[in-house]
Protein backbone atom coordinates (compact mmCIF):
# COMPACT_ATOMS: atom_id res chain seq x y z
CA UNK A 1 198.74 237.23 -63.36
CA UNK A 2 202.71 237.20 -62.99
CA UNK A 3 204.90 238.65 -65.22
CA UNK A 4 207.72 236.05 -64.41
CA UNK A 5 204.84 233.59 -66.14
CA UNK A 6 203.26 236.02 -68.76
CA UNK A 7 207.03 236.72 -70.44
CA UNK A 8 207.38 233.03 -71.23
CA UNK A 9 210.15 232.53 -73.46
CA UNK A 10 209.36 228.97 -74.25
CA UNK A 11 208.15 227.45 -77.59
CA UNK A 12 205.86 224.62 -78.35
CA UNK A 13 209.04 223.01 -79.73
CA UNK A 14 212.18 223.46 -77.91
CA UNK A 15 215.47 224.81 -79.93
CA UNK A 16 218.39 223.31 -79.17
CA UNK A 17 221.20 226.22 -79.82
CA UNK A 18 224.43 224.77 -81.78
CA UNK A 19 227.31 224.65 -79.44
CA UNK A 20 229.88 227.57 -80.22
CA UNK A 21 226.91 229.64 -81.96
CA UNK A 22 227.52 232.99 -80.81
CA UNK A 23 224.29 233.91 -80.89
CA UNK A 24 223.35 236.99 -78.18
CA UNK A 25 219.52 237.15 -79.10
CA UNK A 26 217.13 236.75 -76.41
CA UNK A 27 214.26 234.74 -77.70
CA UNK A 28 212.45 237.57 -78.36
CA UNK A 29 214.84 238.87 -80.93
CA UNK A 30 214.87 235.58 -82.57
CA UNK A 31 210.97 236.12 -83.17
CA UNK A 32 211.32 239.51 -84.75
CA UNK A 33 214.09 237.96 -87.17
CA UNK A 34 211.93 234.42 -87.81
CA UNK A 35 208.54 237.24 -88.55
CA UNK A 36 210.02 239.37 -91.01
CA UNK A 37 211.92 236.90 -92.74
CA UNK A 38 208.46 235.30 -93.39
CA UNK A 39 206.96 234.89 -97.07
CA UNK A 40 203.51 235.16 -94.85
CA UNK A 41 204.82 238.89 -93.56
CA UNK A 42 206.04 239.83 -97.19
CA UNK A 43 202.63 239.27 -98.50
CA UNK A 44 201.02 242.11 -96.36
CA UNK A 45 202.88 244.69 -98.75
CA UNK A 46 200.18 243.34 -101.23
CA UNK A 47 196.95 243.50 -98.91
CA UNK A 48 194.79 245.89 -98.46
CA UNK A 49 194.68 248.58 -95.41
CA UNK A 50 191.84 250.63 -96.53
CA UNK A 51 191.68 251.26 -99.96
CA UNK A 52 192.01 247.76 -102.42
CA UNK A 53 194.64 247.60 -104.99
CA UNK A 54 195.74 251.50 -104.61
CA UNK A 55 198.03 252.38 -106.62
CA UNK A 56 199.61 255.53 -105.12
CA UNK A 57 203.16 254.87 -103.17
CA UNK A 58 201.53 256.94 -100.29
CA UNK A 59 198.56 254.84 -99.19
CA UNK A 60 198.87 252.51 -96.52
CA UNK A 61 199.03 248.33 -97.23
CA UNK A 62 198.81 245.64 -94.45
CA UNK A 63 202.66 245.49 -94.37
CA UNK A 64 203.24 249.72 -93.59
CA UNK A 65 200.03 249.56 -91.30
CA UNK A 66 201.81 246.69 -89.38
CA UNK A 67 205.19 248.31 -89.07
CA UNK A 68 203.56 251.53 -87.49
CA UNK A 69 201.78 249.29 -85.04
CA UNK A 70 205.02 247.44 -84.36
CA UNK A 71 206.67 251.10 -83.39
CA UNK A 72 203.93 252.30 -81.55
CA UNK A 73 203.69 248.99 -79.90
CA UNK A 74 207.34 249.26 -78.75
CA UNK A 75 207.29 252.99 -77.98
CA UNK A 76 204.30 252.23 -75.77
CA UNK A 77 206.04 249.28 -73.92
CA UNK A 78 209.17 251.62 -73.35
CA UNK A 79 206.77 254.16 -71.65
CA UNK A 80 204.44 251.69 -69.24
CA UNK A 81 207.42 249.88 -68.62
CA UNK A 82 209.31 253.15 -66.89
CA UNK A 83 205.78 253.55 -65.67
CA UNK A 84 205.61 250.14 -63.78
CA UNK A 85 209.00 250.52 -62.41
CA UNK A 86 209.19 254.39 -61.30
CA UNK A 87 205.43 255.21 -60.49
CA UNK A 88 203.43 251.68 -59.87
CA UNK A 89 206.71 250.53 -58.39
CA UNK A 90 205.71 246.41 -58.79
CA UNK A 91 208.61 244.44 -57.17
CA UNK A 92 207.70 241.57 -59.20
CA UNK A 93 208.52 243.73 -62.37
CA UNK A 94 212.13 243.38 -62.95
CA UNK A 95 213.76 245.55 -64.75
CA UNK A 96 215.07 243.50 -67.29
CA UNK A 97 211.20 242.68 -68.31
CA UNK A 98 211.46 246.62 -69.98
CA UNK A 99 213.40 245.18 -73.03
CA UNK A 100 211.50 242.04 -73.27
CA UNK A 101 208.30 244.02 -73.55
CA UNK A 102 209.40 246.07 -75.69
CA UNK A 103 211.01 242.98 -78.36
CA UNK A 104 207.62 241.14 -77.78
CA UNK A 105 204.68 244.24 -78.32
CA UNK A 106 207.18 245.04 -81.80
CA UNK A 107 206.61 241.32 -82.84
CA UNK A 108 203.19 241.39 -82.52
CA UNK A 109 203.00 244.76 -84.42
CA UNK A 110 204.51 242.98 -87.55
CA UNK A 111 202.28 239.68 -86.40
CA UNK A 112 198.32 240.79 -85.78
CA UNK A 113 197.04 241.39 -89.14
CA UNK A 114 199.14 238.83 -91.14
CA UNK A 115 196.06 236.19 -90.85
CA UNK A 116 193.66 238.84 -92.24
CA UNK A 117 192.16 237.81 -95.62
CA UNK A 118 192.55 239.76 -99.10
CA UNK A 119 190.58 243.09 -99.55
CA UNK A 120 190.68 244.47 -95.78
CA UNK A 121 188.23 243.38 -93.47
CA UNK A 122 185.67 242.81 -95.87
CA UNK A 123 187.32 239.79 -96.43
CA UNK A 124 186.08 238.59 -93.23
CA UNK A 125 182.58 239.93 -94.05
CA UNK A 126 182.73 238.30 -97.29
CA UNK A 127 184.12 234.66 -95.74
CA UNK A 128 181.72 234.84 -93.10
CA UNK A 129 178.26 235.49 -95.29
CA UNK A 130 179.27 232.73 -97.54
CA UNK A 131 179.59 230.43 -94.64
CA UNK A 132 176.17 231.39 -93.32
CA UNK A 133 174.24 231.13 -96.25
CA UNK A 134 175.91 228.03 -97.58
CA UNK A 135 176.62 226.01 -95.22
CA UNK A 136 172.32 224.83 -94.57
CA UNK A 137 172.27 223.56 -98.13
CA UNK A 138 176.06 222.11 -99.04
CA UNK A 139 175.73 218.07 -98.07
CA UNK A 140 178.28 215.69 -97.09
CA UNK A 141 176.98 211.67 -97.85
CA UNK A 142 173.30 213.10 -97.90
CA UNK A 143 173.81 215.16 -94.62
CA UNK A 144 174.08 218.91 -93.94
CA UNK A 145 177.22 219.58 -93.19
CA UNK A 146 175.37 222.53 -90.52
CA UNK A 147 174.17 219.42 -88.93
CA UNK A 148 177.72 217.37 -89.16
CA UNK A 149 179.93 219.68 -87.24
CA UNK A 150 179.81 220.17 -83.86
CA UNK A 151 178.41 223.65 -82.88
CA UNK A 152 181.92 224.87 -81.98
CA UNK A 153 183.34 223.71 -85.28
CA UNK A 154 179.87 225.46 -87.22
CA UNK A 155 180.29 228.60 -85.50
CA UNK A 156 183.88 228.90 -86.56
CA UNK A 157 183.50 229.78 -89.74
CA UNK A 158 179.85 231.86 -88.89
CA UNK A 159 182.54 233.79 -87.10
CA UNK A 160 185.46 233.80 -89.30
CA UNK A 161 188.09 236.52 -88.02
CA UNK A 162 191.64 237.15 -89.20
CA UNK A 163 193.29 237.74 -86.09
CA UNK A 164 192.17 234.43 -84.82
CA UNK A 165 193.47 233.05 -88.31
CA UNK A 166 197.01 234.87 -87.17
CA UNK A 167 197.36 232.50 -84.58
CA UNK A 168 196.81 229.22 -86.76
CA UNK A 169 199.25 230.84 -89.30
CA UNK A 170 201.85 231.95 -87.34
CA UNK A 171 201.51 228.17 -84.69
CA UNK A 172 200.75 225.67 -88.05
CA UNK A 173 200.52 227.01 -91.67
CA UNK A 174 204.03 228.50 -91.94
CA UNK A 175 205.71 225.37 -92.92
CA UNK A 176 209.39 225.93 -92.93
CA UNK A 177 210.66 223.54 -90.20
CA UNK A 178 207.77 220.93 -89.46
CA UNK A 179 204.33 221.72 -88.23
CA UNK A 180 204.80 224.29 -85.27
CA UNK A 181 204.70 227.03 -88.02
CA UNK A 182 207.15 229.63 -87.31
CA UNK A 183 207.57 228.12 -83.44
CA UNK A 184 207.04 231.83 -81.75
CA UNK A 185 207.66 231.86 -78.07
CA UNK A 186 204.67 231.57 -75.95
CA UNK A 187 204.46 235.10 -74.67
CA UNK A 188 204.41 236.43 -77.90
CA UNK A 189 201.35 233.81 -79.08
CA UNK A 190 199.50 234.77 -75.63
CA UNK A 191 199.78 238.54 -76.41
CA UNK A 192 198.30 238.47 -80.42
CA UNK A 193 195.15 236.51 -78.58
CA UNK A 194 192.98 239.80 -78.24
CA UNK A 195 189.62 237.41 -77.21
CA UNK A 196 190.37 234.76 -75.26
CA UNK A 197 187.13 232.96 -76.12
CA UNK A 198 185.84 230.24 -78.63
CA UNK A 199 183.70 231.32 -81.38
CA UNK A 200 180.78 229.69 -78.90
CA UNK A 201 181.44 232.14 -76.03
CA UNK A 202 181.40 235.22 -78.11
CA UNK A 203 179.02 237.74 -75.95
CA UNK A 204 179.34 241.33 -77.60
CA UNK A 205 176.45 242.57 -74.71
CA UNK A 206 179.04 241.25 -72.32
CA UNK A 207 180.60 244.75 -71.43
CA UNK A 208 183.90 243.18 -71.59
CA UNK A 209 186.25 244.03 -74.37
CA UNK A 210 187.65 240.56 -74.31
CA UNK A 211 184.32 238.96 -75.00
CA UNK A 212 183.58 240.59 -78.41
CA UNK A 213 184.79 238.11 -80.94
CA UNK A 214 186.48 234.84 -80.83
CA UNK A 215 190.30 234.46 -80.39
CA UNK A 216 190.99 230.75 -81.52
CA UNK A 217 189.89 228.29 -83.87
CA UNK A 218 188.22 224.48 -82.71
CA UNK A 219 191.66 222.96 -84.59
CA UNK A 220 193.98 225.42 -82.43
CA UNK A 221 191.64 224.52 -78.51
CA UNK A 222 194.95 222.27 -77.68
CA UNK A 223 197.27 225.19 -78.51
CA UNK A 224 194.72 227.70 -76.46
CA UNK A 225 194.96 226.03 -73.53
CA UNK A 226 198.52 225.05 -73.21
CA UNK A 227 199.26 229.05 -73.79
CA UNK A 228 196.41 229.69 -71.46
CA UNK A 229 198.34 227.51 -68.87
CA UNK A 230 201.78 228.47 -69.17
CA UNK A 231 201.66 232.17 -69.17
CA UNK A 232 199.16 231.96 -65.92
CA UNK A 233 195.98 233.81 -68.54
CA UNK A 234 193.30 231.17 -67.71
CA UNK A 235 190.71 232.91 -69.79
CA UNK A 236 191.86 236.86 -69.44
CA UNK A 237 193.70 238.65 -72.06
CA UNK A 238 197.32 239.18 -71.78
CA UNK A 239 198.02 242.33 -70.16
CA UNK A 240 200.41 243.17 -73.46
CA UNK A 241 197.25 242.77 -75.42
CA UNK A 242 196.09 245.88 -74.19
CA UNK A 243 198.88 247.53 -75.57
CA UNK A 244 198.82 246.22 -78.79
CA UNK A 245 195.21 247.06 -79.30
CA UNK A 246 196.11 250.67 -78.56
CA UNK A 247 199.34 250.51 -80.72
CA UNK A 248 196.55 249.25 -83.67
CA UNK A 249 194.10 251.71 -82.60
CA UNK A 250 196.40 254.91 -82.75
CA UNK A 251 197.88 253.52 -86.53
CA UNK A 252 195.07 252.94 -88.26
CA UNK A 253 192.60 255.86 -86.46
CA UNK A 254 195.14 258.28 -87.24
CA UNK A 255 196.45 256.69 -90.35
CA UNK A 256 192.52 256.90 -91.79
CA UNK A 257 192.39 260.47 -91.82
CA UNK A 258 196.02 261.22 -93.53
CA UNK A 259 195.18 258.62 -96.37
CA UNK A 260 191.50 260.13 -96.55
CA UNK A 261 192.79 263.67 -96.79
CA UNK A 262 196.29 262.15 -99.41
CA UNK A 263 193.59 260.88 -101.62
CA UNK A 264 190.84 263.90 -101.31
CA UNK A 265 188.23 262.19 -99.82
CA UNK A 266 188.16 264.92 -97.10
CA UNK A 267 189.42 268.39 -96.77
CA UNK A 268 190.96 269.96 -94.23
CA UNK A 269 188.40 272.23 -93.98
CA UNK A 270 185.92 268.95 -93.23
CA UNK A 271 188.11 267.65 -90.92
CA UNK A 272 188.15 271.17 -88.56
CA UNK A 273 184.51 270.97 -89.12
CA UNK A 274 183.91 267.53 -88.18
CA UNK A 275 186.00 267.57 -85.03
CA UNK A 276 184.46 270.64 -83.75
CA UNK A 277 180.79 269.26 -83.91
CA UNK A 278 182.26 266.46 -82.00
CA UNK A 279 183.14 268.52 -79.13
CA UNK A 280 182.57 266.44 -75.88
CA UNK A 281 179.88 267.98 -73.40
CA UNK A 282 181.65 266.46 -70.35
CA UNK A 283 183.76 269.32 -69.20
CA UNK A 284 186.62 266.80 -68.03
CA UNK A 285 187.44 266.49 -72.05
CA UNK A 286 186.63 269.79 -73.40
CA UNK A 287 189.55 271.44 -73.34
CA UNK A 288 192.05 268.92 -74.18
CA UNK A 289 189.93 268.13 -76.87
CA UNK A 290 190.07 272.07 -78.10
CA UNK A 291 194.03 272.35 -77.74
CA UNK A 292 194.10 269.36 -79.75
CA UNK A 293 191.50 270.84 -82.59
CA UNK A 294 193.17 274.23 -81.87
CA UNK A 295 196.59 272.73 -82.63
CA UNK A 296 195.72 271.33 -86.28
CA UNK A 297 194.19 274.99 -87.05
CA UNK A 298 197.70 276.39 -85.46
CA UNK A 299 199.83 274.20 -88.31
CA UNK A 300 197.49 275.13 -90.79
CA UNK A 301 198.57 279.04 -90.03
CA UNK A 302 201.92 278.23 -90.11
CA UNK A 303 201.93 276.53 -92.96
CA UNK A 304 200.29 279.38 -94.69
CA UNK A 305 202.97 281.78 -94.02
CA UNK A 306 205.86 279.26 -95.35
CA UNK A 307 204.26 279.54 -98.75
CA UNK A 308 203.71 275.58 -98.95
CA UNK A 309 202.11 274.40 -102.20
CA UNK A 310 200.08 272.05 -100.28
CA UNK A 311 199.32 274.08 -96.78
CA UNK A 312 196.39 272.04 -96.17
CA UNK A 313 197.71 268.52 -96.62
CA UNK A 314 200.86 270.01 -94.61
CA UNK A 315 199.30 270.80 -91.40
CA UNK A 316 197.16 267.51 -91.50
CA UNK A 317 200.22 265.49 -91.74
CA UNK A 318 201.99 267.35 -88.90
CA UNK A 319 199.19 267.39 -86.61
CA UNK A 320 198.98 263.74 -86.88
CA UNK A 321 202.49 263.41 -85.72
CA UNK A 322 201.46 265.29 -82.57
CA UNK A 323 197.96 263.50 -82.22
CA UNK A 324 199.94 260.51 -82.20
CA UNK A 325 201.90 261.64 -79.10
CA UNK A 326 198.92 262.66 -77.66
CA UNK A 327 197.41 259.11 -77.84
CA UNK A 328 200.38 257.52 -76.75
CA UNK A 329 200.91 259.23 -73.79
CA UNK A 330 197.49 258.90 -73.02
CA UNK A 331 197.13 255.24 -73.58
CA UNK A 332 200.63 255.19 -71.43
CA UNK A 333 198.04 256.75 -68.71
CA UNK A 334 195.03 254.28 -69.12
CA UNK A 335 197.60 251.13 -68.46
CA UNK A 336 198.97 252.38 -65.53
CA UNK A 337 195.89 253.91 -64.00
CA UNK A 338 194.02 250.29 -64.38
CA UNK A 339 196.95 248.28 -63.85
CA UNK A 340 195.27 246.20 -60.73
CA UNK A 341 192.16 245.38 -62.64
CA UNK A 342 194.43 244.73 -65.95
CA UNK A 343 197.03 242.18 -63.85
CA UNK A 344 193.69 240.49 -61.96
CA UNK A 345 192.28 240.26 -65.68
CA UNK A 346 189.24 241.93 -64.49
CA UNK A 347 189.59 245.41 -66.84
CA UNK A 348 187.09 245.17 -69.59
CA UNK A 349 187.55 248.48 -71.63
CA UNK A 350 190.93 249.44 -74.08
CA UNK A 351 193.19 251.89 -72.95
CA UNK A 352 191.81 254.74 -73.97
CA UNK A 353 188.60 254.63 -72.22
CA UNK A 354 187.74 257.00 -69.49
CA UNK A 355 190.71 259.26 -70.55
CA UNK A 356 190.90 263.04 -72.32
CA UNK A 357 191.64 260.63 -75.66
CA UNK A 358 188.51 258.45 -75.52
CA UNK A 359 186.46 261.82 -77.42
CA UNK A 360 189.23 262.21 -79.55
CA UNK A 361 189.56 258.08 -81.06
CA UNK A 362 185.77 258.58 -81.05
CA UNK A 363 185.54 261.42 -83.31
CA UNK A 364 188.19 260.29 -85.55
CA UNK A 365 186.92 256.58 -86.30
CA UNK A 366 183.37 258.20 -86.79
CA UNK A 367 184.62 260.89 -89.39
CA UNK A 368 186.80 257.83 -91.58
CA UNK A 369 183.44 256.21 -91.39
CA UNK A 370 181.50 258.89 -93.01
CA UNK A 371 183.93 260.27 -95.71
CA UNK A 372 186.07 257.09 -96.31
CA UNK A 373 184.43 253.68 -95.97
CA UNK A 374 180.78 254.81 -97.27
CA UNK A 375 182.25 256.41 -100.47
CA UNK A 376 181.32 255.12 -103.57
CA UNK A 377 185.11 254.47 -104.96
CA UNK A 378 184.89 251.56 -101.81
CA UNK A 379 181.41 250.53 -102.01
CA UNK A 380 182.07 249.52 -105.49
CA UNK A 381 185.38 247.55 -104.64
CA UNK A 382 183.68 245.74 -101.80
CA UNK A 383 180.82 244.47 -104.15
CA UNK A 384 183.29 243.10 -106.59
CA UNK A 385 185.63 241.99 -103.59
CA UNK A 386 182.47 240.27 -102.58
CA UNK A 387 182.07 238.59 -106.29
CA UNK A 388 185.75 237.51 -105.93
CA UNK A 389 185.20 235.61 -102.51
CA UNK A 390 182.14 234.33 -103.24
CA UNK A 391 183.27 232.35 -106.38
CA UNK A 392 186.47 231.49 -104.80
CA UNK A 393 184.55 229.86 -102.11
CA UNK A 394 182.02 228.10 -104.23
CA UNK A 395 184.13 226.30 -106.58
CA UNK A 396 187.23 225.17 -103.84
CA UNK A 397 185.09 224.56 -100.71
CA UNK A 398 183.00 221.81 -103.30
CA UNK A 399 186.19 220.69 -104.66
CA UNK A 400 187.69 220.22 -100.69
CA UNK A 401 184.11 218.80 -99.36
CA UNK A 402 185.65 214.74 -100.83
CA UNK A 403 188.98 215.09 -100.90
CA UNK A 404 191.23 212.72 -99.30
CA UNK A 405 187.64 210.54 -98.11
CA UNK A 406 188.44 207.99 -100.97
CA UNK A 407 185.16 209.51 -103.02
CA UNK A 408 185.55 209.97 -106.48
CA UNK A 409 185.94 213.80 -107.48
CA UNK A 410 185.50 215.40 -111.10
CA UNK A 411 188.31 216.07 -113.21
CA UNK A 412 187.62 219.89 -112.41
CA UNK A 413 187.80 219.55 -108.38
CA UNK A 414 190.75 217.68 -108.59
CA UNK A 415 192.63 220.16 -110.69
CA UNK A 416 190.98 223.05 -108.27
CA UNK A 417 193.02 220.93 -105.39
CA UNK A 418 195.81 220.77 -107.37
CA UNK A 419 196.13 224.75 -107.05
CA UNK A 420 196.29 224.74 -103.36
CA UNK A 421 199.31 224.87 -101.93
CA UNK A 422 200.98 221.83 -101.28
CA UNK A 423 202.21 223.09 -97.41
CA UNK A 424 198.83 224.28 -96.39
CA UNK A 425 197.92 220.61 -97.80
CA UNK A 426 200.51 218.81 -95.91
CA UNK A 427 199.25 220.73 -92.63
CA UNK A 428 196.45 219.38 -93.40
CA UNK A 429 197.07 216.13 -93.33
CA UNK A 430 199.61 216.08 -90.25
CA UNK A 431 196.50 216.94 -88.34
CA UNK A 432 193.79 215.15 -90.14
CA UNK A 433 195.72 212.09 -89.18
CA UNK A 434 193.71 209.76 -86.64
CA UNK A 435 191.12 212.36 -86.34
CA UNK A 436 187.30 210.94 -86.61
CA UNK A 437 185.37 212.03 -89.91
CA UNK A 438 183.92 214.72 -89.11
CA UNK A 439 186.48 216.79 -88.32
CA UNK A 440 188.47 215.20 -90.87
CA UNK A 441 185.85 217.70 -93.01
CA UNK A 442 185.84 220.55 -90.63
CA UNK A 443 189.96 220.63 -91.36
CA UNK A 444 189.04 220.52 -95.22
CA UNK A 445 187.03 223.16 -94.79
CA UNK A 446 189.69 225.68 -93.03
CA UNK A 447 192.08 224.34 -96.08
CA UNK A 448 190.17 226.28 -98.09
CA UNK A 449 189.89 229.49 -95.77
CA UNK A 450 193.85 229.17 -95.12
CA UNK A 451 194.17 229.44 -98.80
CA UNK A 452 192.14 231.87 -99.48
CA UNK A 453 193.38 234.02 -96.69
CA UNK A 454 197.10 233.87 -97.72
CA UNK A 455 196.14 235.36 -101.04
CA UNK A 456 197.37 238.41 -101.62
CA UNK A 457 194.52 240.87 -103.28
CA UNK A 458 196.11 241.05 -106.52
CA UNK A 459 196.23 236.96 -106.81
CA UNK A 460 192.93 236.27 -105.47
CA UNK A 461 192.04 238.88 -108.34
CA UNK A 462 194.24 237.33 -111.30
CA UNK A 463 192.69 233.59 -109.83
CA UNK A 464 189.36 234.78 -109.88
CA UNK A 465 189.79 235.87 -113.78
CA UNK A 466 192.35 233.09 -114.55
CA UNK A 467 189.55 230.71 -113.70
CA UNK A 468 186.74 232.77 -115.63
CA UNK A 469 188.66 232.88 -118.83
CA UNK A 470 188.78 237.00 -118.52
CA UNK A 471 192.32 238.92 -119.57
């Protein structure tokens, strides 16, 4: 791959700049402005991160999750770029290409969880199950509908995953202009494709990271390719997207623990405990790994002897700050140290793999696992998270299975139509237009998964009691 090709700072449509304009962006600038100016990025504020419809100031939404990854992202791309140009010393790396890196990895920050449905990634849980157990039995003109779509188009939604929704967001649903969506440069779109596979060439047994889930919709292959194409990718992930999985990765692992221990799910106590039986038996890691674990027991100390009402809470919060240094510096390591196999698009771990970190991640995901995601508080908001999807989908994805096919519909579907929005509607129909019948009804159905997924959790859960007559 070439980064002359991978920065591509063309969109799908070109903009014409008004004569005497003034404006100094780069095209990349003009991204960051178009994303946050976005009612699809405002909506994050009111998604879930971890824990649904929290009510503290402290925990983490979509929308503060995404601006940490959007710094990290850009404090990562100022360190591999230096990297590139002072140690790997790449003359096809220019150094202009630092500050271009750096504009795109901070837009896709703000941009890779904005497709993500209501109610965290159980929303994708929850849209995928439905899809799998309803699709056999829901007809269209006495037919399956299983059987009527192609196996591409079936496996979609068997697969459903917000980041590949992000791309059909960000490249159709936002309809401001026409419908190119927000009309992101090409780099940008290339870099928030983490799997550069269809939903039919998903291989989790692959060994390669890129393989695990699917990175594009049936409706988006024509968009896929032409990015595919232009920024020279043919089937590998963008080398940025490495970065931006690592920017994710240190946010929300680190991020986990601070809300855990904010909310008193874990003590710090627990948390010295837990990272110490995690110790690493390869002796490459082990001490890294204890001046890390020594380090939080260090703040703890000195937090002690400033009298701090909250010494506990105090050292966590600090040592996360430092953890977070840790893990970028390391992930700044893992780039450069694989940069051959990452520009040949033949590296198939993340960043942090094979490096003093890889324990550390480890140990941290597996402890937010244990005192955070199986605690009762969310096992009980997932089940009625799961009630809320489950209805939603029932009673719209009926109402969308004859609409605009010149059927008759009840009174009831066609008021449930009514509700959804009339842009993700008229997206629909700029690219139902000429298209044969069946997927004509593959498009309805991803009407109803755009609207659901551009709920924010607090509307799917007034529209979910709205529509059961509950106050």
């Amino acid at each position: 791959m070439e980064w002359n090709k991978l920065l591509c700072s063309q969109r799908f449509r070109g903009i014409r700049a008004a004569a005497g304009s003034g404006d100094l962006r780069t095209e990349f600038e003009k991204d960051y402005h178009r994303i946050i100016n976005s009612a699809s990025f405002r909506r994050l504020q009111d998604k879930t991160q971890v824990f649904p419809l929290d009510k503290s100031d402290f925990i983490r939404t979509r929308l503060t999750h995404s601006l940490e990854v959007s710094s990290f992202g850009k404090s990562l791309g100022q360190n591999i770029s230096e990297k590139i140009l002072r140690t790997v010393q790449d003359d096809s790396f220019l150094p202009e290409y630092k500050a271009y890196i750096c504009d795109i990895l901070q837009c896709a920050g703000l941009l890779h969880d904005i497709g993500n449905p209501p109610f965290g990634h159980f929303g994708e849980t929850a849209i995928r199950q439905w899809f799998r157990e309803n699709l056999p039995r829901l007809e269209f003109e006495g037919t399956p509908i299983e059987k009527i779509l192609s196996p591409q188009m079936r496996e979609d939604f068997y697969h459903f995953e917000g980041n590949t929704q992000a791309l059909r967001l960000v490249t159709k649903l936002h309809f401001l202009v026409d419908e190119h969506g927000m009309n992101l440069t090409k780099a940008l779109l290339g870099t928030i494709i983490k799997y550069p596979v269809s939903s039919l060439e998903i291989n989790k047994n692959s060994g390669n990271i890129k393989d695990k889930k699917m990175g594009y919709y049936y409706a988006e292959r024509e968009i896929f390719k032409d990015l595919q194409n232009t920024l020279g990718t043919e089937g590998c992930r963008h080398p940025l997207t490495f970065i931006l999985e690592a920017a994710d990765d240190i946010a929300y692992k680190t991020a986990d623990i601070e809300d855990a221990c904010k909310k008193g799910c874990i003590s710090y106590e627990q948390l010295v405990r837990e990272m110490k039986s995690r110790r690493p038996k390869a002796s490459a890691d082990v001490s890294e790994y204890d001046r890390i674990v020594d380090n939080l027991e260090r703040r703890y100390q000195k937090a002690l002897q400033r009298n701090l009402s909250s010494p506990e809470l105090n050292a966590i919060q600090n040592w996360i700050i430092f953890l977070q240094g840790k893990l970028i510096a390391a992930a700044t390591y893992g780039f450069t140290r694989n940069y051959e196999s990452i520009m040949a698009g033949t590296c198939k771990s993340d960043l942090f793999a094979g490096t003093y970190a890889q324990p550390v991640m480890e140990a941290l995901g597996e402890i937010a696992f244990q005192y955070v995601f199986c605690r009762e508080p969310i096992l009980k908001l997932e089940i009625a998270a799961e009630t809320i999807f489950r209805f939603l989908l029932d009673r719209f994805v009926d109402a969308a299975i004859y609409y605009d096919t010149g059927h008759g519909q009840s009174a009831v579907q066609e008021k449930l139509m009514a509700l959804i929005s009339d842009n993700y509607k008229g997206i629909y129909h700029i690219y139902a237009k000429d298209r044969d019948s069946t997927e004509k009804l593959y498009l309805r159905l991803l009407l109803v998964t755009d609207f659901i997924c551009g709920m924010t959790d607090s509307f799917a859960k007034s529209l979910y009691q709205e529509l059961n007559g509950i106050h």
